[in-house]
C-alpha atoms as a PDB file:
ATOM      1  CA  UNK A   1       7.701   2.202  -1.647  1.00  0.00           C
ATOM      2  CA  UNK A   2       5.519  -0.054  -3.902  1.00  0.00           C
ATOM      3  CA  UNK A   3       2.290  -0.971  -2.032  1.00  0.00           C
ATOM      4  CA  UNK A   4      -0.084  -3.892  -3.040  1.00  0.00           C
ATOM      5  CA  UNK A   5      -3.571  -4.372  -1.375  1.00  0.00           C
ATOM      6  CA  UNK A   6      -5.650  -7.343  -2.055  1.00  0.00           C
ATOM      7  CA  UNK A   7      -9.524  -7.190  -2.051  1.00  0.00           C
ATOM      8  CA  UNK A   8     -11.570 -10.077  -0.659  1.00  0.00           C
ATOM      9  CA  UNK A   9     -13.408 -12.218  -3.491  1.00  0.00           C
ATOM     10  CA  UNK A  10     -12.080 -10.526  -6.436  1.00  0.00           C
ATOM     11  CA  UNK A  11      -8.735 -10.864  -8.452  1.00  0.00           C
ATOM     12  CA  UNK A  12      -8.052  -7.305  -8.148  1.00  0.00           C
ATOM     13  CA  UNK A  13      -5.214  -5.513  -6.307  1.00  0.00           C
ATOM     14  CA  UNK A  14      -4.874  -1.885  -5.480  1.00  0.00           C
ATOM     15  CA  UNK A  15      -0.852  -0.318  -6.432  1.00  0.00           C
ATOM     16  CA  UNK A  16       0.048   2.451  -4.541  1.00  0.00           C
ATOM     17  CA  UNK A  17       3.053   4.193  -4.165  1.00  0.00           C
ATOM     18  CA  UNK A  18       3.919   5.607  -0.252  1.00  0.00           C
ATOM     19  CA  UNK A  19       6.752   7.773   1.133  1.00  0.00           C
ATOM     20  CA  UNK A  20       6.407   6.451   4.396  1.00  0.00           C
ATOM     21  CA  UNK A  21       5.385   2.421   4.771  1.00  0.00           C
ATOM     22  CA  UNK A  22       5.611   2.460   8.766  1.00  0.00           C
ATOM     23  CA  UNK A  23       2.673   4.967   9.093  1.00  0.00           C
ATOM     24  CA  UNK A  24       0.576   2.981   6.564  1.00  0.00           C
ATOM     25  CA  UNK A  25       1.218  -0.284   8.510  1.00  0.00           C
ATOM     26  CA  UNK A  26       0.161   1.629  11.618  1.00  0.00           C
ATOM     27  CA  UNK A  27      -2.569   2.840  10.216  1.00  0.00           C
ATOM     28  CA  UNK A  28      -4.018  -0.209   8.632  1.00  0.00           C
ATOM     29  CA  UNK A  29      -3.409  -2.010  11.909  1.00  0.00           C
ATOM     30  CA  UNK A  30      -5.500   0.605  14.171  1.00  0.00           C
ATOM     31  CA  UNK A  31      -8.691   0.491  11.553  1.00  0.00           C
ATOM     32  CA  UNK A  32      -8.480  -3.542  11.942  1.00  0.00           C
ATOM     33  CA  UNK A  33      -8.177  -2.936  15.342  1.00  0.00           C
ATOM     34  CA  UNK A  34     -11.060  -0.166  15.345  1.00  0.00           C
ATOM     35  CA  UNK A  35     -14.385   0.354  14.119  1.00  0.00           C
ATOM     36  CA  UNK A  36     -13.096   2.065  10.916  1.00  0.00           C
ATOM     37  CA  UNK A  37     -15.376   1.093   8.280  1.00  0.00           C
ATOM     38  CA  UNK A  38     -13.196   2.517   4.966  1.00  0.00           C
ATOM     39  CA  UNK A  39      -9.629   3.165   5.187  1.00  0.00           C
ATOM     40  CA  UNK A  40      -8.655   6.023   3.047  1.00  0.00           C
ATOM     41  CA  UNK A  41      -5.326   5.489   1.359  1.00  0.00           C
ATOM     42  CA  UNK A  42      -3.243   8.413  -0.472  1.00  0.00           C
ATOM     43  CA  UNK A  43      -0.285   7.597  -2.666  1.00  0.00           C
ATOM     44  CA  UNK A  44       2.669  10.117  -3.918  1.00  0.00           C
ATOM     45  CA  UNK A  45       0.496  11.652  -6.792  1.00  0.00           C
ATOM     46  CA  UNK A  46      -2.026  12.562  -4.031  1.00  0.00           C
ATOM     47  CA  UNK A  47      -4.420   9.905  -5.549  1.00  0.00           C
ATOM     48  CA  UNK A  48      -7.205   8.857  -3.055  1.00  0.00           C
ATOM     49  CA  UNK A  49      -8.254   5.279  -3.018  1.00  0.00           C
ATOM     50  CA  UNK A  50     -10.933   4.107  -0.383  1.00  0.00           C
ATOM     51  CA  UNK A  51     -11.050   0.134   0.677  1.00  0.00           C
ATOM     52  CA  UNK A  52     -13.847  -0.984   3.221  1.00  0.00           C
ATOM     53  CA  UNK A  53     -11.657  -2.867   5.830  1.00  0.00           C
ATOM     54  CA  UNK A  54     -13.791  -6.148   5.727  1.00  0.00           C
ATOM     55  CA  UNK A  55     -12.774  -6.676   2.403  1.00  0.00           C
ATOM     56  CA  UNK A  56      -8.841  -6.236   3.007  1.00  0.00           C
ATOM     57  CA  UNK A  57      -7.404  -9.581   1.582  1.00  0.00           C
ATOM     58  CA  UNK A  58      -3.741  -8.816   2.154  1.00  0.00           C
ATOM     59  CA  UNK A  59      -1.168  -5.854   2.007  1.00  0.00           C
ATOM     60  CA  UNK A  60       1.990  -5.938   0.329  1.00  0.00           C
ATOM     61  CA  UNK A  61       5.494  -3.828   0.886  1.00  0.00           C
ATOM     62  CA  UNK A  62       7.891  -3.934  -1.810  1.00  0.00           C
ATOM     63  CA  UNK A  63      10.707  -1.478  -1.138  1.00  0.00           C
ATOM     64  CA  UNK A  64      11.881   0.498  -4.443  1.00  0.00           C
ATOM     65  CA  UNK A  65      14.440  -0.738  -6.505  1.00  0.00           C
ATOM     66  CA  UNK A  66      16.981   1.443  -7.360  1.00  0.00           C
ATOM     67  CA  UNK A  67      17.880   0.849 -11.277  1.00  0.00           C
ATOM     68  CA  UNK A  68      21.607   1.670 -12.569  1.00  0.00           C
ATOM     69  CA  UNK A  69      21.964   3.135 -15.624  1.00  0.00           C
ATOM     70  CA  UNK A  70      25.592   2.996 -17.217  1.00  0.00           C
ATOM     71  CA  UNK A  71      28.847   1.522 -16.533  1.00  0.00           C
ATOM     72  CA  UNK A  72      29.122   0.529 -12.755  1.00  0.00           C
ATOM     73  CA  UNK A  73      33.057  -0.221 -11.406  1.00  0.00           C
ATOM     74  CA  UNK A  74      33.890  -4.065 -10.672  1.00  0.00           C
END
């Protein structure tokens, strides 16, 4: 799953891609809910990217789209 996290005050977004999007959301939720300072995120390729929480502008889920290559049946 595609991942999208907006930073506070800049234009930039952070692209991830996750294997499982209900423990991200779970774990974004406890650091808001916490006194986690920087939330470490991992993606697929085992690339780590670390956000301070504060600066969180938004998250975004998009769920993979599957592409069809070839002659599909009407």
């Amino acid at each position: 799953m595609r991942v999208r996290i907006g930073i506070g005050d800049t234009s930039r977004e952070i692209e991830l891609d996750v294997g499982d999007a209900d423990a991200l959301i779970a774990e974004i939720e406890d650091a808001f809910d916490g006194d986690t300072a920087i939330l470490w995120f991992t993606d697929v390729g085992d690339r780590r990217i670390g956000v301070p929480v504060s600066r969180i502008a938004y998250v975004e889920l998009e769920p993979e789209q599957r592409v069809s290559v070839g002659f599909t049946p009407s």
